[in-house]
Protein backbone atom coordinates (compact mmCIF):
# COMPACT_ATOMS: atom_id res chain seq x y z
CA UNK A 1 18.13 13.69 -5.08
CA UNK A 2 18.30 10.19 -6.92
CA UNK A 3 15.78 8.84 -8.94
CA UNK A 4 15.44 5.85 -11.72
CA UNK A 5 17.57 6.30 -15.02
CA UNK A 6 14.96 3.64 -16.06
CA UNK A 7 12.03 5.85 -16.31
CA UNK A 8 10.45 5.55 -12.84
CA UNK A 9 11.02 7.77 -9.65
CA UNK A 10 13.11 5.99 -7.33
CA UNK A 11 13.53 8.94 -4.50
CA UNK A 12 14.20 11.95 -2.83
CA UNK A 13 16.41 12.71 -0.09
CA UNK A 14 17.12 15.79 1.07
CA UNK A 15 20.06 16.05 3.99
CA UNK A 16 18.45 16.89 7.23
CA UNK A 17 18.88 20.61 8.41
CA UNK A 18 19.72 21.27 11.78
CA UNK A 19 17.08 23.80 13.61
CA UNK A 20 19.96 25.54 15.15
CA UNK A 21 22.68 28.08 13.42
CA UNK A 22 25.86 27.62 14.58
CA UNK A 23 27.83 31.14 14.68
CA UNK A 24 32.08 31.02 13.47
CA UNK A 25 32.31 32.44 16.74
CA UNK A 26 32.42 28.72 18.57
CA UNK A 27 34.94 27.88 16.03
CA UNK A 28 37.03 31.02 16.82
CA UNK A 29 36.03 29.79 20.77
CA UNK A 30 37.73 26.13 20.13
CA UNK A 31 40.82 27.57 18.09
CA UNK A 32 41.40 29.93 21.17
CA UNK A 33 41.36 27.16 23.82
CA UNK A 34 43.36 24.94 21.24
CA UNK A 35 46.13 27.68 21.23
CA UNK A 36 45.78 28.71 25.38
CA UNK A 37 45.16 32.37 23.86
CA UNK A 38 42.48 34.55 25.66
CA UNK A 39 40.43 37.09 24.18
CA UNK A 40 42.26 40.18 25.16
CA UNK A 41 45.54 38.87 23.50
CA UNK A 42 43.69 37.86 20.35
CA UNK A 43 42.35 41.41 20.61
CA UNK A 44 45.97 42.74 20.87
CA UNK A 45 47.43 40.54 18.20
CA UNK A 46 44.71 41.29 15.63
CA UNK A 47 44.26 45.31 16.42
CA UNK A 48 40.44 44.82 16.86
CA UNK A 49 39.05 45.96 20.67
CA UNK A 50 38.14 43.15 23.12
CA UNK A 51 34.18 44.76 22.95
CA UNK A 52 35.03 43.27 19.47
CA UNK A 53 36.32 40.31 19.63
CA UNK A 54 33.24 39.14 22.22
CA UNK A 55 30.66 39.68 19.53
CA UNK A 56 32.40 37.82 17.01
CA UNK A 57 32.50 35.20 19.71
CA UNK A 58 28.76 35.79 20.19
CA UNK A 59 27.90 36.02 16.89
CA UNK A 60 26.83 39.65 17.45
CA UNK A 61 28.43 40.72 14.39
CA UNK A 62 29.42 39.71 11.14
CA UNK A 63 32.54 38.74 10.20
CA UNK A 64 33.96 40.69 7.60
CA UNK A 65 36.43 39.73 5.22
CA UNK A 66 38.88 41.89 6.52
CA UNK A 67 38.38 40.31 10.17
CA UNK A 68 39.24 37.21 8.68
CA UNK A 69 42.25 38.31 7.03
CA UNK A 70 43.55 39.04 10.48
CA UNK A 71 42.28 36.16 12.36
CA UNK A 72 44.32 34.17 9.35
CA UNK A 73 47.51 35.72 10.87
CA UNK A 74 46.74 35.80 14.49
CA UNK A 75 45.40 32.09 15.08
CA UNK A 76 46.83 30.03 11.79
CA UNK A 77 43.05 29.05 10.27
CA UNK A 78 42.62 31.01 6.62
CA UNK A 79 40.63 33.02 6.13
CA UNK A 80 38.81 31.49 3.23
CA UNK A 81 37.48 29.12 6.08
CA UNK A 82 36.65 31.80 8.58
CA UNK A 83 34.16 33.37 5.10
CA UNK A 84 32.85 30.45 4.39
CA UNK A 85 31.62 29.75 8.29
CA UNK A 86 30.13 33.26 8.28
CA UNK A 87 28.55 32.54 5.32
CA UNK A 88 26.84 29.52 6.20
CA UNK A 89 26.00 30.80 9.59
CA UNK A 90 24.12 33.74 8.11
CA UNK A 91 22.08 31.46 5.53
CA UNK A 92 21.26 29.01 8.37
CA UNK A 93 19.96 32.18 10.17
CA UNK A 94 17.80 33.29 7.12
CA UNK A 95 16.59 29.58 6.53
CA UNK A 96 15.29 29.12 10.43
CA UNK A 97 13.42 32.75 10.38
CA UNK A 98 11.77 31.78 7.12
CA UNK A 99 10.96 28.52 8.12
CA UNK A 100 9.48 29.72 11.05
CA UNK A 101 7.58 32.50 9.56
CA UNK A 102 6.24 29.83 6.10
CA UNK A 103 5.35 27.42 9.64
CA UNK A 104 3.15 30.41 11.41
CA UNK A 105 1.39 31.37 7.67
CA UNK A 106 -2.18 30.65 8.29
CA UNK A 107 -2.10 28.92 5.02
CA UNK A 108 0.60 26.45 5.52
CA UNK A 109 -1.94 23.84 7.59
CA UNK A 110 -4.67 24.24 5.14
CA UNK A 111 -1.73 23.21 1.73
CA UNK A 112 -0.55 20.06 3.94
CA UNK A 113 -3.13 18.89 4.56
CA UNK A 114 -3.92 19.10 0.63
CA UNK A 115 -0.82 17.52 -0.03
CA UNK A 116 -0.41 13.28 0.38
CA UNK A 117 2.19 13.93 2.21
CA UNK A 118 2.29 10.38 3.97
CA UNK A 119 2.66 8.75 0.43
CA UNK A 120 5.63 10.98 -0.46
CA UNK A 121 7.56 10.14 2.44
CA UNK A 122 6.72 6.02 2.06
CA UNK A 123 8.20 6.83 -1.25
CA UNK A 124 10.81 8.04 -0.73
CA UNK A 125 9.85 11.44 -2.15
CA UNK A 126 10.67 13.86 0.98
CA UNK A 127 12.39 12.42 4.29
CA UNK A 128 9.83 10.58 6.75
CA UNK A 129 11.25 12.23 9.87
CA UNK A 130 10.90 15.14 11.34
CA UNK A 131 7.16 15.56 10.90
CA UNK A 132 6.79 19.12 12.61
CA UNK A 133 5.46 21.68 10.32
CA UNK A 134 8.38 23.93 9.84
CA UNK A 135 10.08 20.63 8.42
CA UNK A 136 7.59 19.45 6.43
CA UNK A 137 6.61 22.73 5.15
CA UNK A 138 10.81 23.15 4.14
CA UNK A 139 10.56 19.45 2.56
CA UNK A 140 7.81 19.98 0.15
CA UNK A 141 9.25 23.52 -0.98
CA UNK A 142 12.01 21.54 -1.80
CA UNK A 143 10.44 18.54 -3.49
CA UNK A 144 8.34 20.67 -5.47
CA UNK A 145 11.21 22.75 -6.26
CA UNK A 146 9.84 26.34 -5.27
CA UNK A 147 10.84 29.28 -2.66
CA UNK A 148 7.26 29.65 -0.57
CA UNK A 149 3.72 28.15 -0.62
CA UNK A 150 2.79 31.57 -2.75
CA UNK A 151 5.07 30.70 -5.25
CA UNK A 152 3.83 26.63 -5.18
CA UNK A 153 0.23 28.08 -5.86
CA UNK A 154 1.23 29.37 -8.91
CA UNK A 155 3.99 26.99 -10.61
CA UNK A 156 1.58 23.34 -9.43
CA UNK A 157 -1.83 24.76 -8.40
CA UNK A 158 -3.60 27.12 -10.95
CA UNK A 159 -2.10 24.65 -13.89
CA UNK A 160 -3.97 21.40 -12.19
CA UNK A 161 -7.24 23.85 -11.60
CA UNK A 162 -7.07 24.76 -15.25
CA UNK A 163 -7.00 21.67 -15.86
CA UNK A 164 -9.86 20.72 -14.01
CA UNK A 165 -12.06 23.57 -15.34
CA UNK A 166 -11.53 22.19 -18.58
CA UNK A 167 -11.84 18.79 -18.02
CA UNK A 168 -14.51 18.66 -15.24
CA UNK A 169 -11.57 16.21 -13.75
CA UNK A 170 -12.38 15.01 -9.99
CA UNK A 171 -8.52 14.24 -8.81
CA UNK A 172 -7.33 15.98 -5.70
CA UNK A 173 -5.27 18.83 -7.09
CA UNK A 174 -2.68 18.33 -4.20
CA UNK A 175 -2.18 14.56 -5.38
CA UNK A 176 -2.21 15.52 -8.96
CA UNK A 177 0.85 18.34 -8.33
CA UNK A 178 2.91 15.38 -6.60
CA UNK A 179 1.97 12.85 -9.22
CA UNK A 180 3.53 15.24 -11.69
CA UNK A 181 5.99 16.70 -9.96
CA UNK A 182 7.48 12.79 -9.55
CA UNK A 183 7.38 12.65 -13.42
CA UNK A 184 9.36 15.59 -13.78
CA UNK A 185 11.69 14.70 -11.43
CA UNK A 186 12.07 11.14 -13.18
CA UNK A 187 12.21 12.69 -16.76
CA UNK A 188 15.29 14.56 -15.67
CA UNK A 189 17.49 11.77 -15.11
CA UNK A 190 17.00 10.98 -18.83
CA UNK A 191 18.89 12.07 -21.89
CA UNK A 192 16.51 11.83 -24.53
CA UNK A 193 17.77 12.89 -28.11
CA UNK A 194 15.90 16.02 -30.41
CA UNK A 195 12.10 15.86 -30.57
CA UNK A 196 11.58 13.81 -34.39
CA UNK A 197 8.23 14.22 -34.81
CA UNK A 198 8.40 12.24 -38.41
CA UNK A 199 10.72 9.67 -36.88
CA UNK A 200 7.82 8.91 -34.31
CA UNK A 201 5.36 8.92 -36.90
CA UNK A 202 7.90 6.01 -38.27
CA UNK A 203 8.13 4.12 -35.34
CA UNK A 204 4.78 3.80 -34.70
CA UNK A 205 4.00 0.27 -36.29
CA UNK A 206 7.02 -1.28 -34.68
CA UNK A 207 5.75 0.34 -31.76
CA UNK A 208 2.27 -1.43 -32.37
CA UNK A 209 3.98 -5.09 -32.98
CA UNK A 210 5.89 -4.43 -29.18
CA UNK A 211 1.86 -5.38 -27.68
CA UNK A 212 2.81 -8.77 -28.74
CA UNK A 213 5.34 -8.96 -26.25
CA UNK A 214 5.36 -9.24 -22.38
CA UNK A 215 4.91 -5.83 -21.22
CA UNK A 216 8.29 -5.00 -19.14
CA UNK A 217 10.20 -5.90 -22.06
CA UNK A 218 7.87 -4.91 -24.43
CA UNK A 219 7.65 -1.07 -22.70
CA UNK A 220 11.38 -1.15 -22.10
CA UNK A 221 12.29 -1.18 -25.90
CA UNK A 222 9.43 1.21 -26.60
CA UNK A 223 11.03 3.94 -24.31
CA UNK A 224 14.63 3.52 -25.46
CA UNK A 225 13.14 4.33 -29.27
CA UNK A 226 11.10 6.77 -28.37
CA UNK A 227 13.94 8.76 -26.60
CA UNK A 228 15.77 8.46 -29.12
CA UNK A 229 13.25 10.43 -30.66
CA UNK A 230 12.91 13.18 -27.71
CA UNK A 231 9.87 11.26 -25.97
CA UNK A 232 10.52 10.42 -22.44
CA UNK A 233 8.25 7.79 -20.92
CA UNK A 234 8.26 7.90 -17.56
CA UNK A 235 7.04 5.36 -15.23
CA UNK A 236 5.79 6.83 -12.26
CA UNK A 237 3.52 4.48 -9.10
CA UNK A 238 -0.09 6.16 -8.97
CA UNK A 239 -0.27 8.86 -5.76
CA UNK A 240 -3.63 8.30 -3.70
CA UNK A 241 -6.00 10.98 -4.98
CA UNK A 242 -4.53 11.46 -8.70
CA UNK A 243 -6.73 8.91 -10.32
CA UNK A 244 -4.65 9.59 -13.52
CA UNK A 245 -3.32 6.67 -15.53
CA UNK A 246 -1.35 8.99 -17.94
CA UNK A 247 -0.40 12.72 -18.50
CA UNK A 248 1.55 14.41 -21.38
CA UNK A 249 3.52 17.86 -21.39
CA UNK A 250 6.59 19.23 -22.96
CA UNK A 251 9.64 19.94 -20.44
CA UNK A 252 11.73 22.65 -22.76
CA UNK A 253 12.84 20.64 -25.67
CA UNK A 254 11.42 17.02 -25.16
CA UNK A 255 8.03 15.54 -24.74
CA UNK A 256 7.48 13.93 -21.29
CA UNK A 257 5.05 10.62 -21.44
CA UNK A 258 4.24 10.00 -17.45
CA UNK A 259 2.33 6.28 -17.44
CA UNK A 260 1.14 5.08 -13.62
CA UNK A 261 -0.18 1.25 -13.39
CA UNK A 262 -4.03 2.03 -13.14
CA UNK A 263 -5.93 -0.11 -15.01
CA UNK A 264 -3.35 -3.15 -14.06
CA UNK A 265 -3.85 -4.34 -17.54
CA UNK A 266 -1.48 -4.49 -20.30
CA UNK A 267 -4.02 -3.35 -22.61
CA UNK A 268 -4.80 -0.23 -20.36
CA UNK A 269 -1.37 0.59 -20.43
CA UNK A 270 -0.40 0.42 -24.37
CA UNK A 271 -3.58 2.08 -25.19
CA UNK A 272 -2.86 4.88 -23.10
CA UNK A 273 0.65 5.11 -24.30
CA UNK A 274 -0.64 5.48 -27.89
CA UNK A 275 -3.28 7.96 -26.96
CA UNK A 276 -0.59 10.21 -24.99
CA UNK A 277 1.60 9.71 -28.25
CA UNK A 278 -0.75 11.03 -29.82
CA UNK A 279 -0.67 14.39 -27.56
CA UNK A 280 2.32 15.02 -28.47
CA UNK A 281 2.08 14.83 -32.86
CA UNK A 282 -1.66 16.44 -32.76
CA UNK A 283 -1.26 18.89 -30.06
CA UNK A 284 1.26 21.28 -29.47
CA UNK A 285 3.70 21.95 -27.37
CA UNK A 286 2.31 24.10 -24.21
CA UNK A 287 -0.87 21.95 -23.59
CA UNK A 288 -1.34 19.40 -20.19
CA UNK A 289 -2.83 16.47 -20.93
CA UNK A 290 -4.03 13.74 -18.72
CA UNK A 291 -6.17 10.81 -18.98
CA UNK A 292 -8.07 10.27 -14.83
CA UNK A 293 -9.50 7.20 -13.66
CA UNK A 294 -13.29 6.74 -13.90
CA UNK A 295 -15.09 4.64 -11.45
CA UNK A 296 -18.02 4.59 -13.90
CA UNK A 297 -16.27 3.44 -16.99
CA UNK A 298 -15.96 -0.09 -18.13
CA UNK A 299 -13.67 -2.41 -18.09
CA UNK A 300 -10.97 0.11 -16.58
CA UNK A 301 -10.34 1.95 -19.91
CA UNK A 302 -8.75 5.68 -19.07
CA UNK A 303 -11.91 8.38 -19.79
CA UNK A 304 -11.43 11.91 -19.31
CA UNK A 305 -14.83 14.30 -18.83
CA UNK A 306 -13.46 17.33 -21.17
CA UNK A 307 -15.49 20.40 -19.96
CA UNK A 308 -14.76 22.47 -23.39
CA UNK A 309 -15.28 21.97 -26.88
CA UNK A 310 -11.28 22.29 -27.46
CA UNK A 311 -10.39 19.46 -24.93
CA UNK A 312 -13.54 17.14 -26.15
CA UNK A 313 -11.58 17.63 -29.33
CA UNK A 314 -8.59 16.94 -28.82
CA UNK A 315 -9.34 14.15 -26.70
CA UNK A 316 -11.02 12.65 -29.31
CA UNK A 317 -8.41 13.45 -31.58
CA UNK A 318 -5.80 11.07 -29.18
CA UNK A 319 -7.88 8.22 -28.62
CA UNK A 320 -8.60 8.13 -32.77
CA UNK A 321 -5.21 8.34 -33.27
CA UNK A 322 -4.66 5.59 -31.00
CA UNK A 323 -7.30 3.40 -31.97
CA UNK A 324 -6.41 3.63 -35.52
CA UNK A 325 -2.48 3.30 -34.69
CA UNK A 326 -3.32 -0.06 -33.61
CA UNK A 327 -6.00 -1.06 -35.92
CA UNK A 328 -6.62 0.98 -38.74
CA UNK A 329 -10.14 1.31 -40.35
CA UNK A 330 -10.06 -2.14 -41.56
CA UNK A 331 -9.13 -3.56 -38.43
CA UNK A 332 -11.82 -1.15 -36.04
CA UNK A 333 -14.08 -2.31 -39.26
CA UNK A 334 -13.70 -5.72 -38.29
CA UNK A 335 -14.35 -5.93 -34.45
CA UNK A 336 -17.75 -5.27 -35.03
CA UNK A 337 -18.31 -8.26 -36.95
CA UNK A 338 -16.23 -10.86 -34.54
CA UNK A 339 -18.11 -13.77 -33.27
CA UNK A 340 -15.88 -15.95 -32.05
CA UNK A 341 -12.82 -16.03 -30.25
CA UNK A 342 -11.00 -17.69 -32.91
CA UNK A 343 -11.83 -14.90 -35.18
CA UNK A 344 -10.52 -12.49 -32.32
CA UNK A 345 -7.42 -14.51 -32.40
CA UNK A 346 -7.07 -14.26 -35.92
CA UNK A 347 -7.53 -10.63 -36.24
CA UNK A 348 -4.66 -9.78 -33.57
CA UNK A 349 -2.54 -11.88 -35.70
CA UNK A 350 -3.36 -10.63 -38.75
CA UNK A 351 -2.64 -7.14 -37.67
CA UNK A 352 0.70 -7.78 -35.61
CA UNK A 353 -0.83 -6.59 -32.46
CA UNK A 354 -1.06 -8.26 -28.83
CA UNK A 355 -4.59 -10.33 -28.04
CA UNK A 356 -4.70 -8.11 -24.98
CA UNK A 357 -5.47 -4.81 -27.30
CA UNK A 358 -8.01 -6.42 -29.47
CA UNK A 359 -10.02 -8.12 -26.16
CA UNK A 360 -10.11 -4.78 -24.72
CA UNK A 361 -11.70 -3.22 -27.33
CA UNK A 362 -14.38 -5.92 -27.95
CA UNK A 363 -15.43 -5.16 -24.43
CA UNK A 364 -15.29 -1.39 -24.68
CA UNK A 365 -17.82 -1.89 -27.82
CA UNK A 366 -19.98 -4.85 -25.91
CA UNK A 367 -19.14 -7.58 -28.60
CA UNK A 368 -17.73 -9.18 -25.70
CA UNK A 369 -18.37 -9.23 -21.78
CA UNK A 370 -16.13 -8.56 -19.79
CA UNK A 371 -15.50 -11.64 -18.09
CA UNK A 372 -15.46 -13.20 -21.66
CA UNK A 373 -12.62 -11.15 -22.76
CA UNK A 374 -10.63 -11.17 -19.37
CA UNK A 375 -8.51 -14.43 -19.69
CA UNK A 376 -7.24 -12.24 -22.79
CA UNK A 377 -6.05 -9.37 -21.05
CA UNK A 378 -2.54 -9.95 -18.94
CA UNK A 379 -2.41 -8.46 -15.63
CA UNK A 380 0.40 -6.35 -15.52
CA UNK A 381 3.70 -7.11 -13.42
CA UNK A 382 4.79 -4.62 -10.26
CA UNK A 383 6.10 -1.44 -11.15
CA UNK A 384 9.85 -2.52 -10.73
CA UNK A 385 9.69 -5.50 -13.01
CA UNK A 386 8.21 -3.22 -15.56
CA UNK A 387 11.28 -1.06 -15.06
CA UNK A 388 13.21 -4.02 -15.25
CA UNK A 389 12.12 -6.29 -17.12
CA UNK A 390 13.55 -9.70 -17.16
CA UNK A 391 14.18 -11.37 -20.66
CA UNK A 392 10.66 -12.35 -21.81
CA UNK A 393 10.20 -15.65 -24.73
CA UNK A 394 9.73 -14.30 -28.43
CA UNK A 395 5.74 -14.18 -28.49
CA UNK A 396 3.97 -16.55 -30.58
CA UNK A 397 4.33 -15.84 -34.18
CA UNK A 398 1.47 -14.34 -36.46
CA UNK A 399 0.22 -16.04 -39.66
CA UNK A 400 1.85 -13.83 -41.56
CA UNK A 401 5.13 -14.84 -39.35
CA UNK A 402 4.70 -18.43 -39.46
CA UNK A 403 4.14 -17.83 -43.63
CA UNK A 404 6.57 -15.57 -44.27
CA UNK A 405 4.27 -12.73 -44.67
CA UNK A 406 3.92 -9.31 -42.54
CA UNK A 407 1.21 -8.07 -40.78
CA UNK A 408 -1.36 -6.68 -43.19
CA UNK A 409 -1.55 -3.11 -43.48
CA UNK A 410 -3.40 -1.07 -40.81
């Protein structure tokens, strides 16, 4: 398995299984011919009858430890080795019969075809070859990280339909269990230090001054502080079908932050981050939170349909704490009464945050169109030079900078 240390999913190999079990017999048949012995001599010098000997040969019968004691003595190969063939004979064995029964299960079709299977293996998630059902049914156990489909059903599927149910959300729950399951995978590659829920609340102003800066290296100092803190951000390229541009859960004792590039704006993408951010102080630890992709919402801002009055809460909760991360009530105050793009200018620099954020949100409110506010808003780089991120110029300084001053209070 290998995957980014930077906070992305880079991929996952497994090593290709044989669909054969090879028994320690054909060893024992290449040591004989190696020595000139035959069978009824090895019978004689290890005590055991010929009838014996043949089914080890055949892989008839298991060889027990105390066979390969005596085939230490009689043919010079320990028997250490001869256990550890007949053990991995015997778990080949089990593997093929499994895989061939999980390959016949009526159901095994029907959860491929759910899964985006293609976009796993351009990935780099699960091997691209082979591509007959017993192997891909084998490779997604794997990459998902349980024992049968039965078991998949009820560690990926019944969370995403929860989910769903409570957020009316429309994302294919096959693509959404892959999305997340590339997070996780991502997120364990990190070492992030004890969950500091005060030490976030700290952070987040510096956190708000990073939108100034071009977004690779701008997202590539927020994750270092923030796992510092116990908040993995992960970056991880949208799966077809998902729709999701960000997702929060705890993994044991850190947060995980999972950010795909939907939206393709920087704006989209720190506005999210602050929203998921705020998952994690509001929320608790044992909710799933994730902000889809909807077709019918302007100007490509992340919208989730809550389907309960808990999640219309807390959703609203998120994007509050967000907003007023960034702004503050003086600052959300005051994008109601901009006219001009100067005074949009102005307003970015008085509060320390990037021209991108403020843009977006005069278009979410209709102060601005969005073709007015789009020269604003930087298109966001490819996912690698996100993950790394070249060195960027110092952005241009505020007011406040250029005076000596700090950005006014939020």
């Amino acid at each position: 398995m290998m995957t980014h240390s930077n906070g992305g999913f880079h991929g996952f190999v497994g090593a290709l299984e044989p669909d054969y079990a090879v028994p320690p017999g054909e060893t024992l048949r290449e040591r004989l011919e190696e020595l000139g012995m035959t069978q009824a001599e090895l019978a004689t010098r290890t005590g055991l009858t010929p009838k014996h000997i043949n089914q080890v040969l055949q892989g008839v019968v298991p060889l027990s430890g105390e066979v390969s004691q005596r085939l230490e003595f009689a043919v010079g190969v320990p028997a250490r080795l001869w256990n550890r063939l007949e053990a991995d004979y015997r778990t080949q064995q089990l593997r093929l019969i499994q895989e061939r029964a999980q390959a016949e299960d009526p159901e095994a079709a029907p959860w491929l075809a759910s899964l985006p299977v293609a976009a796993l293996a351009s990935e780099g998630a699960i091997p691209a070859h082979p591509m007959d059902t017993a192997s891909r049914v084998r490779q997604l156990l794997e990459f998902f990280g349980v024992a049968n489909i039965a078991a998949w059903y009820e560690v990926w599927r019944k969370p995403a339909a929860a989910f769903r149910q409570s957020y009316a959300y429309e994302a294919l729950p096959g693509a959404l269990a892959a999305w997340l399951r590339l997070g996780e995978l991502a997120a364990r590659e990190e070492n992030p230090g004890p969950f500091n829920s005060a030490g976030v609340h700290r952070l987040l102003p510096d956190l708000a001054q990073l939108t100034r800066r071009s977004p690779g290296e701008a997202l590539s100092v927020a994750r270092q502080k923030l796992a510092a803190l116990g908040v993995v951000v992960v970056l991880v390229p949208d799966v077809p079908g998902a729709r999701a541009y960000g997702a929060t859960r705890w993994l044991g004792p850190f947060a995980l932050i999972q950010l795909s590039m939907r939206g393709k704006t920087e704006d989209v993408l720190w506005v999210t981050l602050f929203h998921e951010i705020g998952h994690v102080l509001l929320h608790g630890r044992k909710g799933l939170f994730i902000e889809q992709d909807d077709a019918d919402t302007p100007d490509g801002q992340p919208q989730v349909a809550p389907a309960t009055d808990e999640a219309i809460a807390q959703e609203r909760e998120a994007q509050e704490f967000a907003l007023d991360t960034l702004f503050g009530e003086r600052g959300l105050t005051r994008l109601d009464q901009i006219s001009s793009t100067t005074e949009a200018l102005d307003l970015a620099d008085e509060l320390g945050v990037g021209v991108a954020i403020v843009a977006s949100q005069l278009q979410a409110r209709g102060v601005w169109t969005h073709a007015h506010g789009a020269n604003h808003r930087r298109t966001l780089p490819s996912l690698d030079e996100l993950r790394n991120p070249a060195p960027a110029p110092r952005p241009r300084p505020t007011k406040q900078e250029r005076g000596g001053g700090a950005p006014r209070q939020r």
